[in-house]
C-alpha atoms as a PDB file:
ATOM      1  CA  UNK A   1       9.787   6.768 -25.326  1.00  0.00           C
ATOM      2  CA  UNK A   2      10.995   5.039 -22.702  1.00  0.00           C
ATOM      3  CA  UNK A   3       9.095   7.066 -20.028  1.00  0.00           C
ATOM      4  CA  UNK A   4       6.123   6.372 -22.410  1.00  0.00           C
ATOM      5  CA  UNK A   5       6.223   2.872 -22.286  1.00  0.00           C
ATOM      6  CA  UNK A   6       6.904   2.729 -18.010  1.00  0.00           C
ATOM      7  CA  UNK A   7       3.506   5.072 -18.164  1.00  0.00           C
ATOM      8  CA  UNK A   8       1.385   2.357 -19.740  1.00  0.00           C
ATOM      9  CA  UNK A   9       3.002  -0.404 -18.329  1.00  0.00           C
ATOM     10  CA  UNK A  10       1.715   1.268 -14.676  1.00  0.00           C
ATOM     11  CA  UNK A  11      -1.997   1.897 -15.929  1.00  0.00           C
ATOM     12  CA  UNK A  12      -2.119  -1.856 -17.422  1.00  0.00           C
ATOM     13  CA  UNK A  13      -0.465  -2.886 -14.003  1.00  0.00           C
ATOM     14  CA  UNK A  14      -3.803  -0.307 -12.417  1.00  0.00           C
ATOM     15  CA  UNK A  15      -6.369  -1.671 -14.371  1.00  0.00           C
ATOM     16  CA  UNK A  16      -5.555  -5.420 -13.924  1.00  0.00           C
ATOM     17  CA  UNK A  17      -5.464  -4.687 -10.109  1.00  0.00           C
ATOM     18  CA  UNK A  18      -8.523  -2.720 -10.157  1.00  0.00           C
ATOM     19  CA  UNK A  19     -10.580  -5.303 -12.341  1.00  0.00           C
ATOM     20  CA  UNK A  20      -8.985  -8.002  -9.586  1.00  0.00           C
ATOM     21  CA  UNK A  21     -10.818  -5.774  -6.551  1.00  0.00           C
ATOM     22  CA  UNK A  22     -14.085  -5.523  -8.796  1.00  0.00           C
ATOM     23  CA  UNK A  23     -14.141  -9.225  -9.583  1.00  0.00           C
ATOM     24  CA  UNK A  24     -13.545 -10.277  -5.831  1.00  0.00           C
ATOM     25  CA  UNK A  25     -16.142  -7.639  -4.691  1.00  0.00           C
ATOM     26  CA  UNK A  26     -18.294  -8.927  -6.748  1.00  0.00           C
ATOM     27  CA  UNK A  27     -18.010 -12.555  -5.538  1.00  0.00           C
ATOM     28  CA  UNK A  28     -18.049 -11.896  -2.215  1.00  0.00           C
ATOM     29  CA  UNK A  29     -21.230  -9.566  -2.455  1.00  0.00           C
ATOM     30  CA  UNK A  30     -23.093 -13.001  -4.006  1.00  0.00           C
ATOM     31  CA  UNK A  31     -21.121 -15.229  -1.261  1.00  0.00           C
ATOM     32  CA  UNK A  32     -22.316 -12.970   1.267  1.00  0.00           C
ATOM     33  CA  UNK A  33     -25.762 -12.989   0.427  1.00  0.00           C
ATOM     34  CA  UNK A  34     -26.152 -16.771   1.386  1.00  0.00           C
ATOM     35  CA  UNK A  35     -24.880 -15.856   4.810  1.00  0.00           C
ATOM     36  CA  UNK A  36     -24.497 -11.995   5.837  1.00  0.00           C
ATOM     37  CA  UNK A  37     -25.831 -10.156   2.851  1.00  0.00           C
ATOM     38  CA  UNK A  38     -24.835  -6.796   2.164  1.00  0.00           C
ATOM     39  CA  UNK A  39     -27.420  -4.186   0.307  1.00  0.00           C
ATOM     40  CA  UNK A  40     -26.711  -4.236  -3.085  1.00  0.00           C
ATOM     41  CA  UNK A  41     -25.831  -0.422  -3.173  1.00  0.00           C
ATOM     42  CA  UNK A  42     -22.953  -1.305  -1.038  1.00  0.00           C
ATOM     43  CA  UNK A  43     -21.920  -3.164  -4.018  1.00  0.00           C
ATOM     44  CA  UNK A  44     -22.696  -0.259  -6.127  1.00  0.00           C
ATOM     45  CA  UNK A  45     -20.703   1.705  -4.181  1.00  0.00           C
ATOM     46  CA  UNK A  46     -17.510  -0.392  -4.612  1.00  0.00           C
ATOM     47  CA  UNK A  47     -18.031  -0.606  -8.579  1.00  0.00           C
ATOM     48  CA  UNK A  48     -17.973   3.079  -8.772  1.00  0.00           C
ATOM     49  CA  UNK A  49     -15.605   3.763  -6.387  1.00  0.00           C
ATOM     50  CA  UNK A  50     -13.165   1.761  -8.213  1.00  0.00           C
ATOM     51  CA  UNK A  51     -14.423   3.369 -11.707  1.00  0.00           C
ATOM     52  CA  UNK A  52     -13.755   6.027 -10.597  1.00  0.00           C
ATOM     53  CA  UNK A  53     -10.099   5.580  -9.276  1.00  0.00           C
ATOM     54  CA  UNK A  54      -9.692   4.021 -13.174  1.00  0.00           C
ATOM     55  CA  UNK A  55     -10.970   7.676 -14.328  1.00  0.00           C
ATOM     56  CA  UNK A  56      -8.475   9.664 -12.454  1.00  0.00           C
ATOM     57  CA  UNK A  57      -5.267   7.290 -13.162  1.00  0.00           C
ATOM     58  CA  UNK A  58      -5.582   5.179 -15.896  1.00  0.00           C
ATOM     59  CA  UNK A  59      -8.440   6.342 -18.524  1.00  0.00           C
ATOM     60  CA  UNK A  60      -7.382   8.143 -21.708  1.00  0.00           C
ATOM     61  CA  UNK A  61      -9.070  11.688 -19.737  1.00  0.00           C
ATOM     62  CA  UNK A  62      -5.851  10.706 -16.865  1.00  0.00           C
ATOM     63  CA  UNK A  63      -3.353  11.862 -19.184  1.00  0.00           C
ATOM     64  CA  UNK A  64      -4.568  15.746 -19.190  1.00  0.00           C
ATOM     65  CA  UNK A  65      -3.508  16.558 -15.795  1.00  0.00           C
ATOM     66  CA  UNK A  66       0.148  16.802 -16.649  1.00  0.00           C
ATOM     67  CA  UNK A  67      -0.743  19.874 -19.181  1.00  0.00           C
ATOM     68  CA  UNK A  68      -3.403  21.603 -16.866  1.00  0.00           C
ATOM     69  CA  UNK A  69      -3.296  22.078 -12.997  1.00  0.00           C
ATOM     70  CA  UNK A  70      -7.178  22.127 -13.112  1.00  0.00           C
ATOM     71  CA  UNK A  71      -7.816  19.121 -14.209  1.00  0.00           C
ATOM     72  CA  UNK A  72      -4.765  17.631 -11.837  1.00  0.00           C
ATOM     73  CA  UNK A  73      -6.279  19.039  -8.954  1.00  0.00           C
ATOM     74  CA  UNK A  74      -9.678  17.568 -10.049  1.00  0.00           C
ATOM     75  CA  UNK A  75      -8.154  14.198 -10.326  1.00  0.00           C
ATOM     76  CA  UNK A  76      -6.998  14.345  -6.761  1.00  0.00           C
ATOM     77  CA  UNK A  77      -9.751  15.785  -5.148  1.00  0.00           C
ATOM     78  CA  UNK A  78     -12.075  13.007  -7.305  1.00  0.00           C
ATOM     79  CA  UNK A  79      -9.410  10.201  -5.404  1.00  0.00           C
ATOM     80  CA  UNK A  80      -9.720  11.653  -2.209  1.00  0.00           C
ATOM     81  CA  UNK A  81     -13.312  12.605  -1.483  1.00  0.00           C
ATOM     82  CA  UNK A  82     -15.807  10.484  -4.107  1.00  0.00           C
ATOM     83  CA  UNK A  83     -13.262   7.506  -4.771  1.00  0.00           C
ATOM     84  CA  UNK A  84     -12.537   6.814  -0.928  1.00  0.00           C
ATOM     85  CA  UNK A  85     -15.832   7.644   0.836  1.00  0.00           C
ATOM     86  CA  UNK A  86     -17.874   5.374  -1.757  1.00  0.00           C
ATOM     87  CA  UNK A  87     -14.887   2.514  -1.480  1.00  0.00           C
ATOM     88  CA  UNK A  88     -15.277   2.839   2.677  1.00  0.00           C
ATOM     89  CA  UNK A  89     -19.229   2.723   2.479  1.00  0.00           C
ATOM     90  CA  UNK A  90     -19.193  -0.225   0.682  1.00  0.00           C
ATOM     91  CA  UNK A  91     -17.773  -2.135   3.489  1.00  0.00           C
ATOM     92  CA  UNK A  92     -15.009  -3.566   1.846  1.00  0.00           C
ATOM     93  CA  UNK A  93     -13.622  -5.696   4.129  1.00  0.00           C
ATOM     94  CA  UNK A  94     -16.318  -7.597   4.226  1.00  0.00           C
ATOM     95  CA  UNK A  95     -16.906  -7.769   0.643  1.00  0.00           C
ATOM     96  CA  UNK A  96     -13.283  -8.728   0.239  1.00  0.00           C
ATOM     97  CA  UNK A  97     -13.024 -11.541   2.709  1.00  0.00           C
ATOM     98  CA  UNK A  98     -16.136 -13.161   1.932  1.00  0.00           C
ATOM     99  CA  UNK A  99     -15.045 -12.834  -1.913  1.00  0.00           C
ATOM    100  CA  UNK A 100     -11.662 -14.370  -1.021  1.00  0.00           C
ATOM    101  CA  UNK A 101     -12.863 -17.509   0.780  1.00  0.00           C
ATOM    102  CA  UNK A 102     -11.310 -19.264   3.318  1.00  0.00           C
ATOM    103  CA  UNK A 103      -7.811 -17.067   2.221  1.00  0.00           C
ATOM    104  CA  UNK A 104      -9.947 -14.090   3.352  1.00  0.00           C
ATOM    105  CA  UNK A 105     -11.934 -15.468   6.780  1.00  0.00           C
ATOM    106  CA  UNK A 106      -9.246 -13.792   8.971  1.00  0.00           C
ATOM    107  CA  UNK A 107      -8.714 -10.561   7.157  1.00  0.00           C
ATOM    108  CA  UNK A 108     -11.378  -9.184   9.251  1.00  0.00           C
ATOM    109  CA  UNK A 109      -9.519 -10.157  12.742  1.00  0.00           C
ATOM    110  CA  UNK A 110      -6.010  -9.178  11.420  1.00  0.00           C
ATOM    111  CA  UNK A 111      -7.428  -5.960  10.369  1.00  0.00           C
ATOM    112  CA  UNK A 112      -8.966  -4.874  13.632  1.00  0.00           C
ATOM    113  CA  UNK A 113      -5.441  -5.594  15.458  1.00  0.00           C
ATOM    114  CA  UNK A 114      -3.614  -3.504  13.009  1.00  0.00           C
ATOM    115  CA  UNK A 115      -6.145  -0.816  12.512  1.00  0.00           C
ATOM    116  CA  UNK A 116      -6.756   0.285  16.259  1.00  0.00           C
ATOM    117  CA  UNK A 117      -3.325   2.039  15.791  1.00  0.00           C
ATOM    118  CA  UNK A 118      -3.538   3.168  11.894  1.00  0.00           C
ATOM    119  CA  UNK A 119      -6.887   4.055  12.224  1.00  0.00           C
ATOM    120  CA  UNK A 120      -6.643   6.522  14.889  1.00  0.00           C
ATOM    121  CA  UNK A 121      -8.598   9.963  13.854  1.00  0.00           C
ATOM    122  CA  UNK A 122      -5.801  12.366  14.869  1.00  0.00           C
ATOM    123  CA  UNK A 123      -3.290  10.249  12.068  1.00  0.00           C
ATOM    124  CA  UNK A 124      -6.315   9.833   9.462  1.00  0.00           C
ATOM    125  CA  UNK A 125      -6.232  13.390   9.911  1.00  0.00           C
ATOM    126  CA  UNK A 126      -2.444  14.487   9.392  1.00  0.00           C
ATOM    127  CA  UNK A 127      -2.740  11.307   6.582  1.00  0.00           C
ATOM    128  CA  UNK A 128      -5.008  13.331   4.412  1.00  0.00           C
ATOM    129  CA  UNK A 129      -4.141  16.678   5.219  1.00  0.00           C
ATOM    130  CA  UNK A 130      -0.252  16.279   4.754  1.00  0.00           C
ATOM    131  CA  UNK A 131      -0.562  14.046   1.409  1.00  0.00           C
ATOM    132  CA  UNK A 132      -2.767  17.751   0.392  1.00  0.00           C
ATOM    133  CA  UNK A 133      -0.296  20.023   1.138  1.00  0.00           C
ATOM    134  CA  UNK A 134       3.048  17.765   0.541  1.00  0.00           C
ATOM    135  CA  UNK A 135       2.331  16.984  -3.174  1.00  0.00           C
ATOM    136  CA  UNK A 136       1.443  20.938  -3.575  1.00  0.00           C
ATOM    137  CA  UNK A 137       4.916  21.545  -2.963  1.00  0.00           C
ATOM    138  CA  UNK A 138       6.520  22.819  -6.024  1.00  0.00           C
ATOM    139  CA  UNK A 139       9.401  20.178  -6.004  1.00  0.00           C
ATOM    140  CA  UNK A 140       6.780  16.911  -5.567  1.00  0.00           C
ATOM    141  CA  UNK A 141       4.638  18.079  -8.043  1.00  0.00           C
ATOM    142  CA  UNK A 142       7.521  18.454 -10.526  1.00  0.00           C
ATOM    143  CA  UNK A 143       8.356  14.863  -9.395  1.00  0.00           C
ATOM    144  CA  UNK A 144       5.230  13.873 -10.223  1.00  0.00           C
ATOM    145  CA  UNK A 145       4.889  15.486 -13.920  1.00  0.00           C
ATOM    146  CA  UNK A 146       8.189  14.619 -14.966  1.00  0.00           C
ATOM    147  CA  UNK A 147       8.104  11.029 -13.927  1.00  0.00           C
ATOM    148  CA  UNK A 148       5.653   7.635 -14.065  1.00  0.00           C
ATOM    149  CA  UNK A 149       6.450   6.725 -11.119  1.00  0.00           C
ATOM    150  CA  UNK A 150       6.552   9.399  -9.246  1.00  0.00           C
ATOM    151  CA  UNK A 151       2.965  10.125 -11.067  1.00  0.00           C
ATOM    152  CA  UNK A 152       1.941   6.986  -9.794  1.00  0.00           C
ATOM    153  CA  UNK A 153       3.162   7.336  -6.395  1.00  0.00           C
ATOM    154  CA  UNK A 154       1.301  10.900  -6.125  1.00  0.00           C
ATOM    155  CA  UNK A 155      -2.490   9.113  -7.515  1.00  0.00           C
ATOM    156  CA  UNK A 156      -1.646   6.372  -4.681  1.00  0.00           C
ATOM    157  CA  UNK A 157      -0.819   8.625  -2.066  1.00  0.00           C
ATOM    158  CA  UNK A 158      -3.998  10.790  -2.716  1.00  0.00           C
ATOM    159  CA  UNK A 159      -5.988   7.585  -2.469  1.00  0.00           C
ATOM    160  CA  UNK A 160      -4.927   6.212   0.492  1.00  0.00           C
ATOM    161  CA  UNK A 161      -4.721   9.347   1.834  1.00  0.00           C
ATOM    162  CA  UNK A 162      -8.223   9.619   1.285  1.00  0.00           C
ATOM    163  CA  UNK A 163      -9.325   6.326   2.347  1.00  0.00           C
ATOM    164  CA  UNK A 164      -7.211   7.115   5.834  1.00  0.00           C
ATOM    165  CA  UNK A 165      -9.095  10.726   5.996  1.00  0.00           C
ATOM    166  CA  UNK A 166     -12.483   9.332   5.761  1.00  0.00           C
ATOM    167  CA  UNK A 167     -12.186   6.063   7.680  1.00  0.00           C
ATOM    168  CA  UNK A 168     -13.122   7.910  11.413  1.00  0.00           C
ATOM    169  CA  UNK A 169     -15.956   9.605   9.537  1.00  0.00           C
ATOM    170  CA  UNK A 170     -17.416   6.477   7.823  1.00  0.00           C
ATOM    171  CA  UNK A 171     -16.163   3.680   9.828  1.00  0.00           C
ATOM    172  CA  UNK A 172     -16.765   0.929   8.139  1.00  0.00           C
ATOM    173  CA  UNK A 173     -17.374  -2.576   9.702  1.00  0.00           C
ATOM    174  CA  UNK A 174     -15.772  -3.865  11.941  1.00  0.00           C
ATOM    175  CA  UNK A 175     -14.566  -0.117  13.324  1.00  0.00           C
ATOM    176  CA  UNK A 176     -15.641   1.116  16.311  1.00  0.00           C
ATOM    177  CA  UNK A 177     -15.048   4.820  16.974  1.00  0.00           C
ATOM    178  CA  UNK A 178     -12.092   5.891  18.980  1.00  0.00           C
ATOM    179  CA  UNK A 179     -13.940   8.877  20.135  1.00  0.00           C
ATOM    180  CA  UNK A 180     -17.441  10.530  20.492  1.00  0.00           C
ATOM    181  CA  UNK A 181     -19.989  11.175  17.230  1.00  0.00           C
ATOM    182  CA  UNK A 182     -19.860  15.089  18.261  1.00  0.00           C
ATOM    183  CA  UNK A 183     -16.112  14.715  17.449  1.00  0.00           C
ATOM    184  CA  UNK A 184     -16.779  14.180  13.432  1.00  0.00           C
ATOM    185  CA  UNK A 185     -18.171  17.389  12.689  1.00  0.00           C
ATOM    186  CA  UNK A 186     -15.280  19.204  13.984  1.00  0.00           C
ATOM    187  CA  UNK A 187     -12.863  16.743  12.400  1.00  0.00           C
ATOM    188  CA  UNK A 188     -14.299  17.358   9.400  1.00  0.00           C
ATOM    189  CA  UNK A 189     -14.102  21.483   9.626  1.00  0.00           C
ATOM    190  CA  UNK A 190     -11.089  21.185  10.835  1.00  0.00           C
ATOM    191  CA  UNK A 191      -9.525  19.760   7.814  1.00  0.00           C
ATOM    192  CA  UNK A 192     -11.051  22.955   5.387  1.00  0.00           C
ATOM    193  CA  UNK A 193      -8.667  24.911   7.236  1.00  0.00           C
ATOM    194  CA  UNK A 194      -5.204  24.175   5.621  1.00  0.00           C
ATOM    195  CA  UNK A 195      -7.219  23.196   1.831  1.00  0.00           C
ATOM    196  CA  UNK A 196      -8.667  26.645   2.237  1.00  0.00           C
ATOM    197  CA  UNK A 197      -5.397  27.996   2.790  1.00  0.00           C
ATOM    198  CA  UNK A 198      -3.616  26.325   0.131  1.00  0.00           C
ATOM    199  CA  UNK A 199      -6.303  26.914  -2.573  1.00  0.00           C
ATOM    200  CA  UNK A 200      -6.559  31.278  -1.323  1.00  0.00           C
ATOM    201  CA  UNK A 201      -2.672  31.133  -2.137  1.00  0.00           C
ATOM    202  CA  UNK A 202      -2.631  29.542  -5.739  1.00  0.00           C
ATOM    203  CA  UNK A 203      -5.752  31.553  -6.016  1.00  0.00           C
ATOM    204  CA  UNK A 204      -4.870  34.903  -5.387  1.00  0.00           C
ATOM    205  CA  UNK A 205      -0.796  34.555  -5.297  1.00  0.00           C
ATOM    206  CA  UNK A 206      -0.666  36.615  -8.531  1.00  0.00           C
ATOM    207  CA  UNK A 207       2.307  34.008  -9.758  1.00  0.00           C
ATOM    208  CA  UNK A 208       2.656  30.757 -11.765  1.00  0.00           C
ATOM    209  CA  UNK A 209       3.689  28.255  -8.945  1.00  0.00           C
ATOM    210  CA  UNK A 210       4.280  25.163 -11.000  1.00  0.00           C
ATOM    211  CA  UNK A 211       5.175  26.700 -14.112  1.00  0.00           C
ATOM    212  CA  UNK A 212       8.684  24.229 -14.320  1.00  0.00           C
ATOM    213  CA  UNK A 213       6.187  21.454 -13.587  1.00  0.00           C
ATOM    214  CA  UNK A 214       3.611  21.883 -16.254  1.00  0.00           C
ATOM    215  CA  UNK A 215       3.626  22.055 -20.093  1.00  0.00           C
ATOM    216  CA  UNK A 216       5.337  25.439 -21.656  1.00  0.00           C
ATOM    217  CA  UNK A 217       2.691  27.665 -22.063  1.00  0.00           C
ATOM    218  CA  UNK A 218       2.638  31.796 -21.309  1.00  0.00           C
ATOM    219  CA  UNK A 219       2.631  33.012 -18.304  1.00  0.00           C
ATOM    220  CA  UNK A 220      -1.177  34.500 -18.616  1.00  0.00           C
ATOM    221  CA  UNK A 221      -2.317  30.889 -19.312  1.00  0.00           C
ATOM    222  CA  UNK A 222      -0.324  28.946 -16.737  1.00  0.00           C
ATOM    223  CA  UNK A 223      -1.942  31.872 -13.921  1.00  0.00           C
ATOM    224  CA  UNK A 224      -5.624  31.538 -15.466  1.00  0.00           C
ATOM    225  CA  UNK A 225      -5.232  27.838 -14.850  1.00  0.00           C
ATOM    226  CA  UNK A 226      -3.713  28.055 -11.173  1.00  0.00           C
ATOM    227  CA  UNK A 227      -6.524  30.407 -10.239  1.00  0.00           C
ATOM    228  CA  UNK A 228      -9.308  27.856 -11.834  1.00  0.00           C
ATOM    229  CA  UNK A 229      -7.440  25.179  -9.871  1.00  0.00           C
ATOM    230  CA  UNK A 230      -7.545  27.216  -6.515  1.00  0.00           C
ATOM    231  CA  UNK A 231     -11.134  28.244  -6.818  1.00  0.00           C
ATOM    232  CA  UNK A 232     -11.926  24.713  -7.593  1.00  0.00           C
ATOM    233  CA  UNK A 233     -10.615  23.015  -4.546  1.00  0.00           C
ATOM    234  CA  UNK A 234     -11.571  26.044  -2.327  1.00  0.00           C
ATOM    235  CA  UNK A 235     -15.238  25.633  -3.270  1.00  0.00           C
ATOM    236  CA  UNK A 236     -15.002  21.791  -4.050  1.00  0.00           C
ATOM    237  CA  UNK A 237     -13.675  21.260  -0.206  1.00  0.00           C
ATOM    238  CA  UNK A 238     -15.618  23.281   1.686  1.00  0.00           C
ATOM    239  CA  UNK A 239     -18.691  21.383   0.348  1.00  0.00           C
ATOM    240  CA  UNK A 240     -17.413  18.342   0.633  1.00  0.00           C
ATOM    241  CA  UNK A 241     -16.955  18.635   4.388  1.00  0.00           C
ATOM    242  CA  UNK A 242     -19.464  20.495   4.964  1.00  0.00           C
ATOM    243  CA  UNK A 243     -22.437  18.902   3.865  1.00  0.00           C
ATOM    244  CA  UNK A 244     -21.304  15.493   6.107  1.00  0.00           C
ATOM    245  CA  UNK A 245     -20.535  18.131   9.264  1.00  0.00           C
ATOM    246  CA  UNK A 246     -23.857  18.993   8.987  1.00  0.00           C
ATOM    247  CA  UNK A 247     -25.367  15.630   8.584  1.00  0.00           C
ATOM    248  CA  UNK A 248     -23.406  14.799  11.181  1.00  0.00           C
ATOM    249  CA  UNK A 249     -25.141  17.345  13.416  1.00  0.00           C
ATOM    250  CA  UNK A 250     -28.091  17.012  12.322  1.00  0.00           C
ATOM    251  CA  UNK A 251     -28.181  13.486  12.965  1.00  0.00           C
ATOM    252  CA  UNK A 252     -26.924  14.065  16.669  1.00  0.00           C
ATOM    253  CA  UNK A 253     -29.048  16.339  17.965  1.00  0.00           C
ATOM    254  CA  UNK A 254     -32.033  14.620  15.688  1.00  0.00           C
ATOM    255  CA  UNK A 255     -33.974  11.554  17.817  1.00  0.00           C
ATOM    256  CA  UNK A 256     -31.673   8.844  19.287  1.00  0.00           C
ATOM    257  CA  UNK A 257     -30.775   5.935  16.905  1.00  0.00           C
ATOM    258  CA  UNK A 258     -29.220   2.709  18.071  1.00  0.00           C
ATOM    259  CA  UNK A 259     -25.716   1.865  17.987  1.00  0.00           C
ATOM    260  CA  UNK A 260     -24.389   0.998  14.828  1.00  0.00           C
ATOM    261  CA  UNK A 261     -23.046  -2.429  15.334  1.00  0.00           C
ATOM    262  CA  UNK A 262     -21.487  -5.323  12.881  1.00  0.00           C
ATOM    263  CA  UNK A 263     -22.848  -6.514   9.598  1.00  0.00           C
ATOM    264  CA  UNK A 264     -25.822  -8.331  10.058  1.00  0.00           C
ATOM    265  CA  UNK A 265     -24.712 -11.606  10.634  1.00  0.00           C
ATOM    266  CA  UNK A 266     -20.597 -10.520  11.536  1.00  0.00           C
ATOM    267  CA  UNK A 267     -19.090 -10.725  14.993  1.00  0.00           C
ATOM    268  CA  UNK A 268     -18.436  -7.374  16.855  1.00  0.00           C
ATOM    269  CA  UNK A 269     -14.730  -6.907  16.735  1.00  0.00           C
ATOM    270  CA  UNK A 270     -13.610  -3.552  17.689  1.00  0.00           C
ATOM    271  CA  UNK A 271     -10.663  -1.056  16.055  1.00  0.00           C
END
């Protein structure tokens, strides 16, 4: 009961703060259009980005990853690469300093001193890829199933994991790349590698790997489910970076674009 009540009481606590980041967006898309408007997809973007990060940790469909490892590894890969790309697109910096006023006018600046270290690809890289293969440790994903806040701690961790991951590939204002465009696509395959890995083992391991971590069931069942959950992030990643290495390459050797500088509007300040 009392593990019960410490669940909700997180996915009230994840909703109020999620509703807080929709309403600021929000105000800060309609501040910004008086002065450095954003497209209104951008603010699209943000709304479903967050929506999304409700669906995977706090919506009445959250609660059926504890019993099946198929729909836990669909949460995670739902954070990581829909939830974070479409938050990063939506430039939410600027959303979120122009919708928190004058408390907000230097988050920009602070940002860009803080993020030229934090943002650097090779640790966006190890971010994402070790919060992957960390939480598929047998131990940390008993953790997580047996405890709220160590549930909680998991769906955050795959989040910012995910925003980190993404941030050299989208680089939303004010970054500046640390490296050269031709860089991405190989960033980007490089990071199928240890997912592949990690979904061929639960795929073909012939075992139940979490079977102390998820709901008694038979062994038959528990193995169907890993193998699901295996094909589904082996397929599920390798499309997901994919398609953007391609773009990517596309785009490069396609007819030379200019520079992608600041918001319209927004000073140039550099990660």
């Amino acid at each position: 009961m009392h593990a019960t009540h410490q669940s909700m009481g997180l996915e009230l606590l994840v909703v109020g703060a999620l509703l807080l980041l929709a309403g600021v967006g929000v105000r800060g898309w309609v501040r910004g259009r008086r002065h450095r408007p954003l497209a209104g997809w951008r603010l699209a973007a943000w709304l479903a980005g967050l929506a999304l990060v409700w669906l995977a940790t706090a919506s009445p469909l959250a609660v059926l990853d504890r019993a099946l490892l198929t729909v836990h590894m669909l949460k995670h890969l739902v954070l990581m690469t829909v939830a974070a790309p479409l938050l990063l697109v939506s430039e939410p910096i600027a959303l979120l300093s122009s919708g928190l006023g004058r408390e907000g006018a230097r988050a920009p600046a602070v940002l860009a001193r803080l993020g030229r270290t934090v943002t650097h690809p090779v640790l966006c890289w190890l971010a994402g890829t070790a919060t992957v293969l960390a939480w598929h440790v047998p131990a940390a994903m008993s953790l997580a199933m047996h405890s709220a806040a160590g549930h909680a701690l998991q769906s955050a961790s795959f989040l910012v994991g995910g925003l980190l991951f993404w941030w050299p590939v989208v680089r939303p204002w004010p970054a500046r790349p640390h490296w050269t465009a031709w860089m991405v696509p190989l960033y980007l395959l490089l990071a199928t590698l240890p997912c592949d890995a990690l979904s061929a083992f639960l795929a073909f391991c012939g075992r139940p790997v979490y079977a102390a971590a998820l709901s008694a069931a038979p062994v038959e069942q528990l193995l169907a489910d890993q193998e699901r959950a295996g094909a589904l992030m082996w397929v599920w990643v390798t499309l997901v970076y994919l398609v953007p290495a391609v773009w990517y390459l596309l785009r490069l050797l396609g007819p030379t674009v200019p520079a992608r500088g600041a918001r319209p509007g927004g000073n140039r300040l550099s990660w």
